[in-house]
Protein backbone atom coordinates (compact mmCIF):
# COMPACT_ATOMS: atom_id res chain seq x y z
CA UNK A 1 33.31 -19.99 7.26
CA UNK A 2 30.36 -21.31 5.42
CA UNK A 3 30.29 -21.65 1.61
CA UNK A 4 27.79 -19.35 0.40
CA UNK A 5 25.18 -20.83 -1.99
CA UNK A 6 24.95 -19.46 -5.54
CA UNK A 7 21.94 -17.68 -5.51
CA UNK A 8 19.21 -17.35 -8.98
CA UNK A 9 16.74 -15.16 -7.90
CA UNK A 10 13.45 -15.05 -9.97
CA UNK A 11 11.64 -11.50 -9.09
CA UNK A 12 8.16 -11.07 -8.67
CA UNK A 13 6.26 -7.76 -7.88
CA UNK A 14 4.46 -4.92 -10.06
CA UNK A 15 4.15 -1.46 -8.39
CA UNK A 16 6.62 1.36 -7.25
CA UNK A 17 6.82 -0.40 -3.82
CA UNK A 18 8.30 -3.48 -5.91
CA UNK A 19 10.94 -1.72 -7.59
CA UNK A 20 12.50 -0.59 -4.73
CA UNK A 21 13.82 -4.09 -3.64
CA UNK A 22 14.24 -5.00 -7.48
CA UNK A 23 17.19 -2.18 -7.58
CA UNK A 24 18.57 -2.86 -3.93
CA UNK A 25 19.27 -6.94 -5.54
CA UNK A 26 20.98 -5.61 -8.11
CA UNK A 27 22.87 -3.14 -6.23
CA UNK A 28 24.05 -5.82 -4.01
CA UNK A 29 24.94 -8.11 -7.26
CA UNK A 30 22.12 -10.59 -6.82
CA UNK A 31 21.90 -12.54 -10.12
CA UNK A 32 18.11 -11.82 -11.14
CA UNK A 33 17.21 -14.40 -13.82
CA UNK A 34 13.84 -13.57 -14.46
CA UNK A 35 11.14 -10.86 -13.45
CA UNK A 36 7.66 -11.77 -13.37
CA UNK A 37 5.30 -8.88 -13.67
CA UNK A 38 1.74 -8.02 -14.75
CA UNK A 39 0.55 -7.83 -18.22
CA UNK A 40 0.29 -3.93 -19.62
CA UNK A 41 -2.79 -2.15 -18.93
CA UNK A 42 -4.85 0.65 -20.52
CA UNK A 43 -4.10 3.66 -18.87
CA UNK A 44 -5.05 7.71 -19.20
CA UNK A 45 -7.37 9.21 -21.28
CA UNK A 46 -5.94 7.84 -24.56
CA UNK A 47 -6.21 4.02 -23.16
CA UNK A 48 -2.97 3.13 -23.99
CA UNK A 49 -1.01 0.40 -23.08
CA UNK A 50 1.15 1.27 -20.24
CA UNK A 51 3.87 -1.39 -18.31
CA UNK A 52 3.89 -1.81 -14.63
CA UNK A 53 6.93 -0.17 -12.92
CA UNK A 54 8.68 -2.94 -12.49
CA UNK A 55 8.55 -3.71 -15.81
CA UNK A 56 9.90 -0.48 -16.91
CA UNK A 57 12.38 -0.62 -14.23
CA UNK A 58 13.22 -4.27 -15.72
CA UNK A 59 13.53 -3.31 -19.52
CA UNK A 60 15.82 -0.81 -18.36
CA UNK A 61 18.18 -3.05 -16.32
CA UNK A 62 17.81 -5.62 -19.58
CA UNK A 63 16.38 -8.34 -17.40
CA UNK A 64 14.14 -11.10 -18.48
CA UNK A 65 10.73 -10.43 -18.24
CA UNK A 66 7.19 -12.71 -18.09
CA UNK A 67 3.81 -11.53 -18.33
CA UNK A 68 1.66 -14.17 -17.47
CA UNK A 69 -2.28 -13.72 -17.36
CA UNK A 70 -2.19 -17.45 -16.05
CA UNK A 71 0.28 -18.70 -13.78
CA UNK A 72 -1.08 -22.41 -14.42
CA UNK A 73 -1.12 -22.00 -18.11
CA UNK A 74 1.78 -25.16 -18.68
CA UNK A 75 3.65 -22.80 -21.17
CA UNK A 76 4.22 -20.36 -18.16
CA UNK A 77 5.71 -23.23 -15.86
CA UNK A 78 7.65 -24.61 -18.46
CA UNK A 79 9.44 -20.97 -19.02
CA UNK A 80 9.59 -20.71 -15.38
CA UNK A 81 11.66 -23.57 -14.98
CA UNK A 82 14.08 -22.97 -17.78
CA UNK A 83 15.01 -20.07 -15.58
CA UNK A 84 16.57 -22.42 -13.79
CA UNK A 85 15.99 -20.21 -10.36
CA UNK A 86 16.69 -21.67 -6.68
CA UNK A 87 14.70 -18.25 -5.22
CA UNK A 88 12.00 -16.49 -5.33
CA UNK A 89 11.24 -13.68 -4.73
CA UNK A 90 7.27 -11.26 -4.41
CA UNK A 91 6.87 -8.05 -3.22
CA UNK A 92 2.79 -6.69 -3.81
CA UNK A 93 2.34 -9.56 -6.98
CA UNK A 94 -0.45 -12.15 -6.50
CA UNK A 95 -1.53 -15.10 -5.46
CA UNK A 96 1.00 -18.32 -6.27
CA UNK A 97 -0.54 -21.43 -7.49
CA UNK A 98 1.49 -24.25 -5.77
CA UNK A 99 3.30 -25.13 -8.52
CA UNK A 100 4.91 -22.21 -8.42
CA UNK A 101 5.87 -21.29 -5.19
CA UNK A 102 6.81 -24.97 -4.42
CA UNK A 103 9.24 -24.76 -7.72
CA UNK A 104 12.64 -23.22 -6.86
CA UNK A 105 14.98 -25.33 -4.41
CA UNK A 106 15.63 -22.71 -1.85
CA UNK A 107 11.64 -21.90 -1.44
CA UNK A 108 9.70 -18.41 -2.35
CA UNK A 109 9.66 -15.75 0.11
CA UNK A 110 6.99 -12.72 0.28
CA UNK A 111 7.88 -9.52 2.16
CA UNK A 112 4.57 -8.12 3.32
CA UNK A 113 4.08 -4.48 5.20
CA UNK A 114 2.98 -5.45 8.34
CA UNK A 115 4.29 -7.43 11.57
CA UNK A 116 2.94 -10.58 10.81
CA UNK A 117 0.18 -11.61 11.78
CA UNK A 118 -1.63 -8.40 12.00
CA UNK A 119 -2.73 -6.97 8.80
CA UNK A 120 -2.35 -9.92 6.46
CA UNK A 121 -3.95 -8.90 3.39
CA UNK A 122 -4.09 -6.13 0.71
CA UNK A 123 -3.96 -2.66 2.02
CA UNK A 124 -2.06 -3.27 5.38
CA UNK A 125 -0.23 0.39 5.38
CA UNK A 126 -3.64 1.71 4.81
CA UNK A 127 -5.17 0.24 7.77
CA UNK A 128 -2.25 0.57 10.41
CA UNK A 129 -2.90 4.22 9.77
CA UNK A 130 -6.47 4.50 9.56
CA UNK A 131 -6.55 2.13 12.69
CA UNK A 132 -4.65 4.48 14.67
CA UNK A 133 -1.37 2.05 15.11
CA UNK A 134 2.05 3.53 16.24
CA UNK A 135 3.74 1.32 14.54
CA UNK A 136 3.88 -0.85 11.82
CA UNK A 137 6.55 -2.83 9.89
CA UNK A 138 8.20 -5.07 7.33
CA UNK A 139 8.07 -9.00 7.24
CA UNK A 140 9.59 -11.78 5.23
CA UNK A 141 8.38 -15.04 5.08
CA UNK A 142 8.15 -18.27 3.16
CA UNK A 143 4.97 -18.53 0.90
CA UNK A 144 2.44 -21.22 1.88
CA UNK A 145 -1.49 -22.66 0.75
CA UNK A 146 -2.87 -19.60 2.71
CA UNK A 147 -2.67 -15.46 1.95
CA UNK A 148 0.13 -14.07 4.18
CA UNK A 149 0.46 -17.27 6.74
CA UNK A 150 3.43 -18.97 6.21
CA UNK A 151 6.58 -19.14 8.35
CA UNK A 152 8.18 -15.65 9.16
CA UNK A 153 12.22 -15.55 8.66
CA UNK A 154 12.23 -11.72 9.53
CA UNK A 155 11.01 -8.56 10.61
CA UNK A 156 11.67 -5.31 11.13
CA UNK A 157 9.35 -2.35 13.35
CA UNK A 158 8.93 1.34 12.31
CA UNK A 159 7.08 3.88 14.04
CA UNK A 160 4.43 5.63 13.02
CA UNK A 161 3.80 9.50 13.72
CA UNK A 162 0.35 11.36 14.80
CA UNK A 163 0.59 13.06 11.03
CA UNK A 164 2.04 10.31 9.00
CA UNK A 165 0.43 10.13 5.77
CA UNK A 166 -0.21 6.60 4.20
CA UNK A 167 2.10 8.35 1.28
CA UNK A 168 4.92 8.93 3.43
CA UNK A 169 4.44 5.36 5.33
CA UNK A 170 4.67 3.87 2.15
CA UNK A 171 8.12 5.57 1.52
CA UNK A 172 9.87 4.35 4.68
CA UNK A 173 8.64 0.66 4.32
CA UNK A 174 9.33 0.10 1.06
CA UNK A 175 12.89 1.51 1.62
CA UNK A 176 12.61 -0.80 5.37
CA UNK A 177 11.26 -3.61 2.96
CA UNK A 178 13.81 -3.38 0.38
CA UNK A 179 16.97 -3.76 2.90
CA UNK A 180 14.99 -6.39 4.66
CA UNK A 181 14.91 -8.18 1.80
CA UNK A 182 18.35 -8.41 1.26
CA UNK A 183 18.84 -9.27 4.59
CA UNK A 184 16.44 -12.64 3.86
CA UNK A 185 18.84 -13.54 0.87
CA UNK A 186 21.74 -13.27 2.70
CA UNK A 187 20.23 -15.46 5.36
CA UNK A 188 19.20 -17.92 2.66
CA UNK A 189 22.60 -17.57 0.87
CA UNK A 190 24.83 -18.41 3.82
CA UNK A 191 21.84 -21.50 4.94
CA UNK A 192 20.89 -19.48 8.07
CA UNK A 193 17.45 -19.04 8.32
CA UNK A 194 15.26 -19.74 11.63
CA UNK A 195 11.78 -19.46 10.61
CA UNK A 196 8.97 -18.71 13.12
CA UNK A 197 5.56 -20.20 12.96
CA UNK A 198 3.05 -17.45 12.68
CA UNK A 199 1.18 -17.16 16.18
CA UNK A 200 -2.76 -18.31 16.02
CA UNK A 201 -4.80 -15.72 18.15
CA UNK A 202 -8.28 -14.62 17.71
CA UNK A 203 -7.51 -10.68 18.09
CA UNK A 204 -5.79 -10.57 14.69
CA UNK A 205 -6.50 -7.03 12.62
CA UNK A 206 -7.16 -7.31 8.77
CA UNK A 207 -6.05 -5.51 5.44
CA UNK A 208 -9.42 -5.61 3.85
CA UNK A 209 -9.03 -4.58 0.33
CA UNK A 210 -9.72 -0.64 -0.45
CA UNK A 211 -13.00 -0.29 -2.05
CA UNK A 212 -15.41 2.98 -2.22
CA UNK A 213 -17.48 2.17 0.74
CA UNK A 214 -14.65 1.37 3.51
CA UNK A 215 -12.97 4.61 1.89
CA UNK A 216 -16.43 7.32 2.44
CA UNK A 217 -15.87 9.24 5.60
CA UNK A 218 -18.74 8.61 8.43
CA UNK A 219 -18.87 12.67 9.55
CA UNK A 220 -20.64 10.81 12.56
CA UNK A 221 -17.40 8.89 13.80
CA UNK A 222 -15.13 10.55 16.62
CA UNK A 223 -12.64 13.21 15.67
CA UNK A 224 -9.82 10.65 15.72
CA UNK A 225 -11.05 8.26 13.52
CA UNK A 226 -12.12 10.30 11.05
CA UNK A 227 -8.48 12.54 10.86
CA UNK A 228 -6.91 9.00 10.69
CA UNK A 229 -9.42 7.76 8.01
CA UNK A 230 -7.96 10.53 5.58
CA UNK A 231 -4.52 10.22 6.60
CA UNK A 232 -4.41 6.97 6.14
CA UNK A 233 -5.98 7.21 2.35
CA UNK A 234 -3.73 10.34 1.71
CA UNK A 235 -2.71 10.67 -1.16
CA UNK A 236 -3.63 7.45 -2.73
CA UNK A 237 -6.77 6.29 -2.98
CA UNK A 238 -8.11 9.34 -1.36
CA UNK A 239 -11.18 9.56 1.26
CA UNK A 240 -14.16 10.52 0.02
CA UNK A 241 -17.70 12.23 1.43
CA UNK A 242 -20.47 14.26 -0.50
CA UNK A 243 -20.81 17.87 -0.11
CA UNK A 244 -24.21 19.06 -0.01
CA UNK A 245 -23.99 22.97 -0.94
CA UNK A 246 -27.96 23.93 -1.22
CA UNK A 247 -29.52 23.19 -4.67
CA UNK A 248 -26.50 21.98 -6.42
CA UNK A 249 -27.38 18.13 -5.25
CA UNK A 250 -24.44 16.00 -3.44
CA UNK A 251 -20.91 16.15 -4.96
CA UNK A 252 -18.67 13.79 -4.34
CA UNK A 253 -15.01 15.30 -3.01
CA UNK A 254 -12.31 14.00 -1.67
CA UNK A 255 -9.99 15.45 1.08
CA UNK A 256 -6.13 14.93 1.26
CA UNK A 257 -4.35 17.19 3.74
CA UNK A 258 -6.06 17.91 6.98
CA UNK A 259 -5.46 18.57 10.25
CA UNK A 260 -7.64 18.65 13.97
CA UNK A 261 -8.56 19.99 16.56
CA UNK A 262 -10.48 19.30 19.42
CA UNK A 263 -13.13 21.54 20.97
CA UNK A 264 -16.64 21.66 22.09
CA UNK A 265 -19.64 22.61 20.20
CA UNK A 266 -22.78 22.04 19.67
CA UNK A 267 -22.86 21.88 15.64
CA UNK A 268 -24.08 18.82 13.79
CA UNK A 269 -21.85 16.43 12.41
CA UNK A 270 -20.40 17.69 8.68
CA UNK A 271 -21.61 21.11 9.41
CA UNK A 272 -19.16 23.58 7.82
CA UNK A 273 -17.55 26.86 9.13
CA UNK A 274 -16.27 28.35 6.01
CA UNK A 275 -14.02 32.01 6.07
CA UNK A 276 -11.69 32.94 3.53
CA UNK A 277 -8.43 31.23 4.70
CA UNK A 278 -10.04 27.74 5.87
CA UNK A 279 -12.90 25.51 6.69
CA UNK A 280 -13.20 23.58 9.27
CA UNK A 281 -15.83 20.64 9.63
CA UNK A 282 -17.91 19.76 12.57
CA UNK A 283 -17.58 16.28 14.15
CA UNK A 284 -17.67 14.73 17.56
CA UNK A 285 -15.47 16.63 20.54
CA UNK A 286 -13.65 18.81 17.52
CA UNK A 287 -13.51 19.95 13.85
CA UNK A 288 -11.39 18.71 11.03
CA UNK A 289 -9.38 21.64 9.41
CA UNK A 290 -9.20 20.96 5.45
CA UNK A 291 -5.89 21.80 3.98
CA UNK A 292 -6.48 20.43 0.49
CA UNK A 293 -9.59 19.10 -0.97
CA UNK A 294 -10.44 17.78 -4.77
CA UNK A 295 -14.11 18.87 -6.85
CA UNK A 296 -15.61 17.11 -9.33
CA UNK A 297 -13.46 17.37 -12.46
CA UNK A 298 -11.18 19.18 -11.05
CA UNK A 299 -7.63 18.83 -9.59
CA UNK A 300 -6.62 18.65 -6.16
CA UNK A 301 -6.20 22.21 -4.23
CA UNK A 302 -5.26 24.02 -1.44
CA UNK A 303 -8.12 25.85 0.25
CA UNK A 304 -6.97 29.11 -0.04
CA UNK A 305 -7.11 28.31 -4.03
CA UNK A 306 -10.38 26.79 -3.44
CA UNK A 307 -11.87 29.73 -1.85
CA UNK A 308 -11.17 32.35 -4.65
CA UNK A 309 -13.33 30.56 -6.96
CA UNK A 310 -16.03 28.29 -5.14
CA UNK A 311 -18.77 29.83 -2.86
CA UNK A 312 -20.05 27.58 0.42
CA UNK A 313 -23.76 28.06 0.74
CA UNK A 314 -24.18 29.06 4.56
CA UNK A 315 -25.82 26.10 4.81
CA UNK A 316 -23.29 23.73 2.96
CA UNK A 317 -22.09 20.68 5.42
CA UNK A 318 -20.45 17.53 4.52
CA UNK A 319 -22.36 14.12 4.30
């Protein structure tokens, strides 16, 4: 039986997502050295200073935490190396300067939401969703010069259902994620990793980073796309159209739950059939049925709630 290697794991990561795998290491006994995180941010209405959530999660667990704003800055490195890790470890940080990710003996490791290669980048559960995908995944794999490129040591597949939110995707992979993880360290521990070289093809999909524009809702796309478009941004960062109700000028809303349903008509794209249970918007070969929907200043609803305090001109339709 092989001698296992003793393992000092330096953790990297910042959101919710993160902290998952951060608890399943320490659940499994992992000695976590150090955790790297992102400096506090102002937050809410009062602006105050508010940690990430791994660094709450960290403080908690008494673990040693950085906060770099530079991960060149030499008084960084230097307190990176008196960790004295042989692992690393990111889930959803940033981008490693080589000098870090070349540092501990036993190499850094990403896990990524995707099946490598498809949907390297930012938002990957995002855009398996809004792409229409049936499935998605989990991947670990050793950190290189390039953003989500380097050799895979594992992965994992999860389907993907006709109604699955980008919420509830992002749920199941960061539990998949997490015991993938550990999965890579006890690979690593036991000096049993096979790394594959990520395949080079020219019909590779990308995680483009969210941004207003790629979120706004194009009432002219098919009825598919546009019921996957929300899905996929539901709840988190929401998508977004205007809603042009007579003289009020455009407002900007945002739609979370919808469902819908395909039939023929001869209504204009964004048109809206309004009664007093639901409305249901006009696109190509069906309608989208709004379940909840967000105003201006206002928090997010159900329709019904909607309804007993907004009025729809007749000839209100969304642009």
């Amino acid at each position: 039986m092989t001698a296992k290697r003793d393992i000092r794991i330096v953790f990297m990561g910042t959101p919710d997502f993160a902290v998952a795998t951060l608890k399943s290491l320490l659940d499994h006994n992992y000695n976590v050295v150090g955790v790297i995180t992102a400096a506090d941010k102002p937050a809410g209405r009062g602006r105050k200073l508010r940690a990430s959530a791994v660094k709450q999660f960290a403080v908690e667990h008494n673990l040693k935490i950085l906060q770099p704003t530079n991960l060149k800055a030499e008084s960084f490195i230097e307190e990176l190396q008196s960790l004295n890790a042989n692992l690393q470890i990111v889930v959803a940080f940033r981008m490693l300067p080589k000098v870090v990710w070349q540092m501990p003996e036993y190499g850094t490791f990403n896990l990524h939401a995707s099946l490598l290669p498809q949907y390297r980048g930012a938002a990957p559960i995002h855009w398996a969703i809004i792409n229409g995908e049936t499935e998605t995944g989990a991947t670990t794999f050793f950190i290189d010069e390039k953003i989500d490129t380097g050799a895979i040591i594992m992965s994992e597949s999860i389907a993907i259902g006709e109604d699955t939110t980008v919420g509830e995707l992002h749920d199941d992979l960061m539990v998949l994620g997490s015991e993938l993880v550990i999965k890579t360290v006890q690979l690593i521990e036991t000096d049993d990793v096979n790394t594959t070289i990520q395949s080079k093809s020219d019909d590779l999909k990308t995680a483009y980073k969210l941004n207003r524009d790629n979120c706004k809702i194009d009432w002219s796309d098919s009825l598919d796309a546009i019921f996957n478009k929300i899905r996929g941004l539901n709840p988190f960062p929401a998508a977004w159209c205007y809603l042009d109700n007579n003289d009020e000028g455009p407002l900007t809303v945002k739609l979370f739950a919808v469902e819908k349903r395909k039939d023929k008509h001869n209504l204009s794209s964004g048109q809206l059939i309004v009664n007093k249970e639901k409305i249901e918007v006009a696109c190509k070969n069906g309608f989208i049925i709004i379940k909840e929907i967000q105003l201006p200043g206002k928090r997010k609803m159900d329709v019904k709630s909607l309804l007993n305090g907004f009025t729809f001109a007749k000839t209100a339709k969304l642009l």
